[in-house]
Protein backbone atom coordinates (compact mmCIF):
# COMPACT_ATOMS: atom_id res chain seq x y z
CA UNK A 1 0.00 0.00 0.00
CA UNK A 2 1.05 3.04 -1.10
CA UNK A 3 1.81 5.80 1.96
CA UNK A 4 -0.51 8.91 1.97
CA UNK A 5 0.58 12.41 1.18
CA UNK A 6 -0.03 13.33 4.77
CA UNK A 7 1.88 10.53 5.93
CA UNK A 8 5.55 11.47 6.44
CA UNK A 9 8.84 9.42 7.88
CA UNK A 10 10.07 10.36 11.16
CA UNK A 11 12.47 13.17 11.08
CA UNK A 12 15.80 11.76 11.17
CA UNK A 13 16.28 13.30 14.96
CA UNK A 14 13.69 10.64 15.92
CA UNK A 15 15.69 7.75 15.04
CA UNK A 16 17.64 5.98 17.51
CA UNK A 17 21.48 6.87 16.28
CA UNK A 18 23.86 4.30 15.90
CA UNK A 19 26.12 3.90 18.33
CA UNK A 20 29.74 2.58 17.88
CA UNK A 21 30.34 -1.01 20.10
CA UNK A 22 32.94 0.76 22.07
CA UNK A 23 30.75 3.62 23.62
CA UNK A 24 28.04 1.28 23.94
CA UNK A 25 30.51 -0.60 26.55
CA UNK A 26 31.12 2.32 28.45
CA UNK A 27 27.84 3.60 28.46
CA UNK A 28 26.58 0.66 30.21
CA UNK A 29 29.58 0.22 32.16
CA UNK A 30 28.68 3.76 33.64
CA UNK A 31 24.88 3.16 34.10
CA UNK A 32 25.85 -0.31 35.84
CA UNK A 33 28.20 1.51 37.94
CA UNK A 34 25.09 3.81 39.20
CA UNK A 35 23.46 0.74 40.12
CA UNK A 36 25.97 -0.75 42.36
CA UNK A 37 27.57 2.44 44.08
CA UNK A 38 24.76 2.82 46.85
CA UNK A 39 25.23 -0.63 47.43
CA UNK A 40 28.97 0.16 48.21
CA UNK A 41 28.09 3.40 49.97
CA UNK A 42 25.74 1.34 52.26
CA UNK A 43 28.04 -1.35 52.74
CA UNK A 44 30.98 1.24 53.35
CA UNK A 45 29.01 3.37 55.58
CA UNK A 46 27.18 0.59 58.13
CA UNK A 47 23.82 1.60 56.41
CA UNK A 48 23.43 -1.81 53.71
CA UNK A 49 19.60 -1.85 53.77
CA UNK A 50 19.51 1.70 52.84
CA UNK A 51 22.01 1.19 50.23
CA UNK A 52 20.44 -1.56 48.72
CA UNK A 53 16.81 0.32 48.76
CA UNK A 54 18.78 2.75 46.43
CA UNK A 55 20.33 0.62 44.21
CA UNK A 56 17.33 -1.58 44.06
CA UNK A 57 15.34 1.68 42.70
CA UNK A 58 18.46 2.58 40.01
CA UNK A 59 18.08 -1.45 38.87
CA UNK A 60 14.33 -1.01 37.94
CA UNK A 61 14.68 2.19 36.11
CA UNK A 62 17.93 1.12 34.02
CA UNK A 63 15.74 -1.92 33.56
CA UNK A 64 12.85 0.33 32.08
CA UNK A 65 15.00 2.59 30.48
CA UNK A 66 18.09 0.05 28.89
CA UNK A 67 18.42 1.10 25.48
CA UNK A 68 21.56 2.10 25.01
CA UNK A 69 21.59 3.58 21.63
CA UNK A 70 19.78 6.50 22.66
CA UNK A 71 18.36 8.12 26.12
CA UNK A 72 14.60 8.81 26.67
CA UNK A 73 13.25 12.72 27.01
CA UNK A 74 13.61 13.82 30.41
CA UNK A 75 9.99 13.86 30.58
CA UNK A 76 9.71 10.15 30.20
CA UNK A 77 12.68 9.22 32.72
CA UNK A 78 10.19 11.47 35.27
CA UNK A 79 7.16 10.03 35.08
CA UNK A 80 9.07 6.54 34.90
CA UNK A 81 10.67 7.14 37.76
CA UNK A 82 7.52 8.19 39.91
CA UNK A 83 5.88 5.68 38.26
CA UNK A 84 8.23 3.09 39.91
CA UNK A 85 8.35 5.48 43.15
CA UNK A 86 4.69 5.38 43.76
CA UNK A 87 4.53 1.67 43.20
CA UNK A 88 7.88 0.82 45.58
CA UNK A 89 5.76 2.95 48.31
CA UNK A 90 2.56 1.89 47.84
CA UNK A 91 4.05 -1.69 48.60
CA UNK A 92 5.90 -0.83 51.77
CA UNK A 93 3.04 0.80 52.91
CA UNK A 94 0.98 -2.42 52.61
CA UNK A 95 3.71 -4.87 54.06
CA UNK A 96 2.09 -7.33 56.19
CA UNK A 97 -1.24 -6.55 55.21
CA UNK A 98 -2.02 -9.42 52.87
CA UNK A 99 -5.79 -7.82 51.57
CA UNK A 100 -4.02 -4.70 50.76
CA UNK A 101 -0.96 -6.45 48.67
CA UNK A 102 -3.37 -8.38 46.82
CA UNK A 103 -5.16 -6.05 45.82
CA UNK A 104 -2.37 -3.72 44.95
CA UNK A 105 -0.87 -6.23 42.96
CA UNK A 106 -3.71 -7.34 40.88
CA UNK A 107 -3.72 -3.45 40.09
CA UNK A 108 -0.86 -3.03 39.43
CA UNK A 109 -0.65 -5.88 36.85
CA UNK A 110 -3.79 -4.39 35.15
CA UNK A 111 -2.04 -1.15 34.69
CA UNK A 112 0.79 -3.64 33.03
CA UNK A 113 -1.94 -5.36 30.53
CA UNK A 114 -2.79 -1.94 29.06
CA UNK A 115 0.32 -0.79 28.98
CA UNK A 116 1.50 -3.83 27.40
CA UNK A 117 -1.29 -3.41 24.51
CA UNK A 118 -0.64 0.32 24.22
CA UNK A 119 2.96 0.44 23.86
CA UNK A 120 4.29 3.48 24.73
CA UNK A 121 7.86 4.68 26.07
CA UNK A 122 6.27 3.71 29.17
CA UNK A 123 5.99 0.06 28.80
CA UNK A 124 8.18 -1.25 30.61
CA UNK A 125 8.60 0.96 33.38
CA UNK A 126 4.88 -0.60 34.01
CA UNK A 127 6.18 -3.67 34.17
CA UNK A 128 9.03 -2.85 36.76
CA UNK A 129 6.76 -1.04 38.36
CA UNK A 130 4.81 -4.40 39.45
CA UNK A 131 8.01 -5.83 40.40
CA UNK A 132 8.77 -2.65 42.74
CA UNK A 133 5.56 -3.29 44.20
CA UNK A 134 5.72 -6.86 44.67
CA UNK A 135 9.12 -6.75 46.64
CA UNK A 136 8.29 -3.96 49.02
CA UNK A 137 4.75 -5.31 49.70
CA UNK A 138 6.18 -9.08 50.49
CA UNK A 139 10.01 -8.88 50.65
CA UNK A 140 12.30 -5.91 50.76
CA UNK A 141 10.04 -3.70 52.91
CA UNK A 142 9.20 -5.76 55.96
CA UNK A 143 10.74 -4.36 59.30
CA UNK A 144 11.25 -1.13 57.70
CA UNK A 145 9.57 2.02 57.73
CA UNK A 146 7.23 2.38 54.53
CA UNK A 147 8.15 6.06 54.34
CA UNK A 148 11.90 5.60 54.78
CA UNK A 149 12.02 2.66 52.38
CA UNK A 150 10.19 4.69 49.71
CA UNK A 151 12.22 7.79 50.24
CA UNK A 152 15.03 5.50 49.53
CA UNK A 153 13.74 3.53 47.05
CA UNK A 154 13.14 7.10 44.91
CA UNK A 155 16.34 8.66 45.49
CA UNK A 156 17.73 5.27 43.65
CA UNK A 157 15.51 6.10 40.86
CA UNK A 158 16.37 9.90 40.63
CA UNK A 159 19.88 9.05 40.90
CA UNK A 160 19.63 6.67 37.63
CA UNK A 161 17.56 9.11 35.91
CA UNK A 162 20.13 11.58 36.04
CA UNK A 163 22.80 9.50 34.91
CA UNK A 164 20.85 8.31 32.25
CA UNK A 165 20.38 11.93 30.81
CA UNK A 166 23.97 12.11 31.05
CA UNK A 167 25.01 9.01 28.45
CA UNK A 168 23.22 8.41 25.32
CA UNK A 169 22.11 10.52 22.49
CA UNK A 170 18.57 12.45 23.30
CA UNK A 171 15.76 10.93 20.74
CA UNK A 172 12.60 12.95 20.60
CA UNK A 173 9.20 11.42 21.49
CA UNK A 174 5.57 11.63 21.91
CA UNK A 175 6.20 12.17 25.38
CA UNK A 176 4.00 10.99 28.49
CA UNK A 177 0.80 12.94 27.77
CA UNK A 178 0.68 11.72 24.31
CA UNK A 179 1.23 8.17 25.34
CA UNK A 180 -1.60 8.58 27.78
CA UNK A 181 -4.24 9.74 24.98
CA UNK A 182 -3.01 6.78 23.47
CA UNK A 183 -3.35 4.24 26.18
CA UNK A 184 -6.61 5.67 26.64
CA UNK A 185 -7.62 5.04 22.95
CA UNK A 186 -6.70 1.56 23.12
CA UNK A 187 -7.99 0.41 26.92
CA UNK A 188 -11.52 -1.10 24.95
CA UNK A 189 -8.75 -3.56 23.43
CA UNK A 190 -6.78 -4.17 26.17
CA UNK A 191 -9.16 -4.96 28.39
CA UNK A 192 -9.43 -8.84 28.30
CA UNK A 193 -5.21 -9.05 28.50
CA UNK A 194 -5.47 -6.45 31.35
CA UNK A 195 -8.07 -8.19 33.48
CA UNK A 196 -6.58 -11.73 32.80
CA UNK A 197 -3.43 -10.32 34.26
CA UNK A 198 -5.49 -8.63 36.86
CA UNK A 199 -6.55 -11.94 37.74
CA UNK A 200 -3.15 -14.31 37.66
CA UNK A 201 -1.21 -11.36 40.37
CA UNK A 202 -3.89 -11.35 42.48
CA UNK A 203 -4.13 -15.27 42.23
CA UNK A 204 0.18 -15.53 42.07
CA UNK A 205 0.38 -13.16 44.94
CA UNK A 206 -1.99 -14.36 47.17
CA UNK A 207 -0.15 -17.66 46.71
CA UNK A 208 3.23 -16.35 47.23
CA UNK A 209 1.99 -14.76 50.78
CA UNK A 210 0.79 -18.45 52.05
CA UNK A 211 4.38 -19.98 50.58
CA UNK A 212 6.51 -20.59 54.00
CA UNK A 213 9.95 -19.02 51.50
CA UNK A 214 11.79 -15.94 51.85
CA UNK A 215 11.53 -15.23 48.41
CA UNK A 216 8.19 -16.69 47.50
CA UNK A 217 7.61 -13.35 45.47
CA UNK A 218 9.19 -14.67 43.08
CA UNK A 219 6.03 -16.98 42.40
CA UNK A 220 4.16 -13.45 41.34
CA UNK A 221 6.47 -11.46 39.47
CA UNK A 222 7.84 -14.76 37.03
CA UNK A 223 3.74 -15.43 36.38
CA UNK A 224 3.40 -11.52 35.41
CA UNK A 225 7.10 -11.03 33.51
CA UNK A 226 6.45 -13.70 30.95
CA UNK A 227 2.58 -12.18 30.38
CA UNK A 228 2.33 -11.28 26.62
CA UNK A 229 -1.00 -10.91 24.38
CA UNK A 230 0.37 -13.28 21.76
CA UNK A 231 0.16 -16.92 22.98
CA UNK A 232 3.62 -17.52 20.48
CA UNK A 233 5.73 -14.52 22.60
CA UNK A 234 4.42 -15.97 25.86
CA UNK A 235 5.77 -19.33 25.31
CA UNK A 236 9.10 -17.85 24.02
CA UNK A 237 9.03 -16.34 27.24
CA UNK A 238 8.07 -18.83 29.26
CA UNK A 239 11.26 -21.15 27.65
CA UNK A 240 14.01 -18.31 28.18
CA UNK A 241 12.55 -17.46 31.70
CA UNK A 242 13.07 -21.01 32.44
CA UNK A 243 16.11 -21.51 31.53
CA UNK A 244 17.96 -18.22 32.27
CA UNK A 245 16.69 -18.67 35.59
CA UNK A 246 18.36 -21.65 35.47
CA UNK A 247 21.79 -20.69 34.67
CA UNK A 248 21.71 -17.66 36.32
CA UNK A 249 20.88 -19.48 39.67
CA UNK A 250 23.56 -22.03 39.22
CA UNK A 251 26.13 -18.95 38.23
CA UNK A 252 25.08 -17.00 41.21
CA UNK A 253 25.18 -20.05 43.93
CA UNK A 254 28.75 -20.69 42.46
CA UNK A 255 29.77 -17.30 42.98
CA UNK A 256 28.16 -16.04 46.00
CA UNK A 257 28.32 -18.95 48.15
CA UNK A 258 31.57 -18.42 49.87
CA UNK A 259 29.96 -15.34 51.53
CA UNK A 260 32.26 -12.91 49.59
CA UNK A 261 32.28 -9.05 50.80
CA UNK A 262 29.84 -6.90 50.00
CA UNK A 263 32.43 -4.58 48.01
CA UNK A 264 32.89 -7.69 45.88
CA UNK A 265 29.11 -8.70 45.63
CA UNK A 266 28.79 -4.59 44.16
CA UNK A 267 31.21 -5.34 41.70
CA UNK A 268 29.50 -8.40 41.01
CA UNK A 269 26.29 -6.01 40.44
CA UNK A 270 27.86 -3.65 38.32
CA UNK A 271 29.70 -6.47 35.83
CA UNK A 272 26.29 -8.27 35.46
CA UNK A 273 24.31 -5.65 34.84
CA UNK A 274 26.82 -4.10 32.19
CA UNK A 275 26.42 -7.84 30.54
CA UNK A 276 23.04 -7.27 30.57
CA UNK A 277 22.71 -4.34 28.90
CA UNK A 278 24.70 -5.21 26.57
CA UNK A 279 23.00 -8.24 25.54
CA UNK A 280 19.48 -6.22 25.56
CA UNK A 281 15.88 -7.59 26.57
CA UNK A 282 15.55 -8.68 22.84
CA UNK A 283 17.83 -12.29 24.09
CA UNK A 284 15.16 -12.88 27.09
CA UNK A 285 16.84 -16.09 27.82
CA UNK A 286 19.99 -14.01 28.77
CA UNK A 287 18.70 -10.83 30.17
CA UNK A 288 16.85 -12.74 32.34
CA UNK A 289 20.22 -15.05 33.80
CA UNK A 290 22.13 -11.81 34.34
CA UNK A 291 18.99 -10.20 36.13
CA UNK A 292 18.69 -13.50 38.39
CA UNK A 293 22.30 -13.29 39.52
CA UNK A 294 21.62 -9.55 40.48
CA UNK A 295 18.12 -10.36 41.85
CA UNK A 296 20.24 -12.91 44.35
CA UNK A 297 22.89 -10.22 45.53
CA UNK A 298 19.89 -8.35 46.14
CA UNK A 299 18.55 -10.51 48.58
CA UNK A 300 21.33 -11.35 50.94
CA UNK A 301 19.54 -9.91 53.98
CA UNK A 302 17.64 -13.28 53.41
CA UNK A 303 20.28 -15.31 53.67
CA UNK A 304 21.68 -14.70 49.87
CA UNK A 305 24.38 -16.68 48.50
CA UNK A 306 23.66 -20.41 49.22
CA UNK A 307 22.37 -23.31 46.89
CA UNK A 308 18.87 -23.43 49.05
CA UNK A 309 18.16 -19.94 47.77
CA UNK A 310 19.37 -20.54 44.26
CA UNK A 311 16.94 -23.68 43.80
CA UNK A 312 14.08 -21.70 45.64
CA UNK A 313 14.31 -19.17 42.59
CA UNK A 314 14.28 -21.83 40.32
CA UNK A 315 11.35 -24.05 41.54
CA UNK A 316 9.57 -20.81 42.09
CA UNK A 317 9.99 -19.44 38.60
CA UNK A 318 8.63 -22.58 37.30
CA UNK A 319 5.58 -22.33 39.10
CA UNK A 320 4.78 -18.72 38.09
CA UNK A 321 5.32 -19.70 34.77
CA UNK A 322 2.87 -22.35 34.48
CA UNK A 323 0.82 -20.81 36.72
CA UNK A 324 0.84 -17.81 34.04
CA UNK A 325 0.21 -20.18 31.05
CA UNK A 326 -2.73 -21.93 32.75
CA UNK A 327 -4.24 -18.18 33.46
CA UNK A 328 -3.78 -17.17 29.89
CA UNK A 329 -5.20 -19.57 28.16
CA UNK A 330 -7.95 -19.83 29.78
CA UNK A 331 -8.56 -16.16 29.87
CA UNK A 332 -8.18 -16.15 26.37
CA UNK A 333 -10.90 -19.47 25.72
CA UNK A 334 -13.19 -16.85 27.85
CA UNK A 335 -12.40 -13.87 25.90
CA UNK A 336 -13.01 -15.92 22.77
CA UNK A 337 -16.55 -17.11 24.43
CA UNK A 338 -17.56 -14.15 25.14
CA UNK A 339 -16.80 -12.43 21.35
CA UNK A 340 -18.88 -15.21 19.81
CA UNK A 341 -21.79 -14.74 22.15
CA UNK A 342 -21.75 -11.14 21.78
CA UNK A 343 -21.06 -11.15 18.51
């Protein structure tokens, strides 16, 4: 088909530049760096939980911003970032309430369906956004002041925004208004993807919460993470989430086990996470074994670093996977029964 006059190309500006293999490297050397120096602060300082509140909020917004041919509009990194902060609070200040969590995360996993169906520069900061959720409501937040935790959690978050806009080359975009008309135009069809995964993190977490395991979130945000509309991308998914999982647990139990220092395990952090930029969320299968070693050095005020802990991740990842296939299709056999009756 022919494009209409009206129609034009993107303006060169709006393409993501190329950028040579060799900056690439040090860009995400730099933006790993970010990641892991509250860690090392913490650590340094006598103040680790703090620390790794921070870095915890800088991993989920390089994770939703990770390109590293070009940097978002500052306007993007924002509302990503309060995105993510308003979710990381929301769940600390529902620790140990177990109505509340549900709740919170089956909303927070609709606002990832329609996101998800939308698109938008936004996407994926959505998704992380469940996962800050997840681990403050169940994991990360308990014993901790919800305020203090979120304060901390955001300063990560600002922190990585800014050194964000420092790397990169700026590429123009629609920015967050525009991608909200558009979400809005599109909710009628994302409806059905957004209430089945409504439905499997309310089901996932409230599973999770009756799971006697440290990390039993993990149950929730595996079912939500391999979540796609297409049936053919979610069992892609499903596959590399598997077996990344796999190898990354094995990698990290190897390497963590003789209870190195936390300096080290920061450095650890920061070499993992450059991998992992590097070999971009496109290879799922290997995104996902660098972000399970870096999940694991996160959670060492559980008792991190042993083979116990790298199985738990393992067994539990398989369960939220099937547990997100079973939900899927048969939210999409009801979807499908309702269209026919309706017509």
């Amino acid at each position: 088909m022919s494009r209409s006059r009206t129609e034009r190309p993107p303006a060169p500006r709006d393409r993501p530049s190329a950028v040579p293999p060799g900056r690439a490297r040090l860009i995400a050397l730099v933006r790993s760096a970010a990641v892991a120096a509250p860690m090392a602060v913490g650590a340094g300082t006598g103040h680790l939980g703090p620390g790794l509140a921070c870095s915890f909020g800088a991993y989920l917004t390089l994770a939703a911003f990770s390109s590293l041919t070009s940097r978002p509009p500052v306007a993007d990194l924002l509302a990503g970032g309060v995105l993510l902060s308003l979710a990381a609070a929301a769940g600390a200040a529902s620790a140990g309430i177990a109505a509340a969590v549900v709740a919170g995360a089956a909303l927070a996993a609709a606002l990832q369906g329609v996101s998800e169906v939308a698109g938008g520069p936004l996407r994926m900061a959505a998704a992380m956004a469940v996962l800050a959720f997840l681990l403050a409501g169940v994991d990360l937040a308990q014993g901790v002041s919800w305020w203090a935790y979120a304060a901390q959690f955001a300063a990560g978050t600002l922190w990585q925004a800014l050194v964000i806009t420092a790397t990169g080359r700026t590429v123009t975009g629609p920015g967050p208004a525009a991608s909200l008309r558009r979400t809005r135009g599109r909710l009628r069809d994302a409806t059905p993807f957004a209430a089945t995964l409504a439905c499997t993190g309310a089901l996932a977490t409230g599973t999770a919460w009756l799971i006697p395991l440290s990390h039993a979130v993990w149950l929730a945000s595996s079912a939500l993470r391999v979540a796609k509309p297409s049936r053919e991308a979610v069992h892609t998914r499903a596959k590399d989430r598997v077996l990344g999982t796999l190898g990354g647990g094995v990698i990290a139990a190897l390497l963590l086990t003789p209870r190195v220092p936390v300096l080290l395990l920061a450095l650890v952090v920061a070499v993992t996470l450059c991998a992992m930029q590097l070999v971009t969320a496109a290879r799922y299968g290997w995104w996902t074994l660098c972000l399970t070693v870096v999940a694991l050095v996160f959670g060492m005020e559980h008792g991190m670093g042993d083979w116990e802990l790298a199985a738990e991740r393992i067994a539990l990842t398989v369960g939220g996977v099937a547990l997100a296939l079973v939900m899927l299709a048969a939210g999409g056999r009801l979807t499908a029964a309702v269209r026919r009756r309706t017509g």
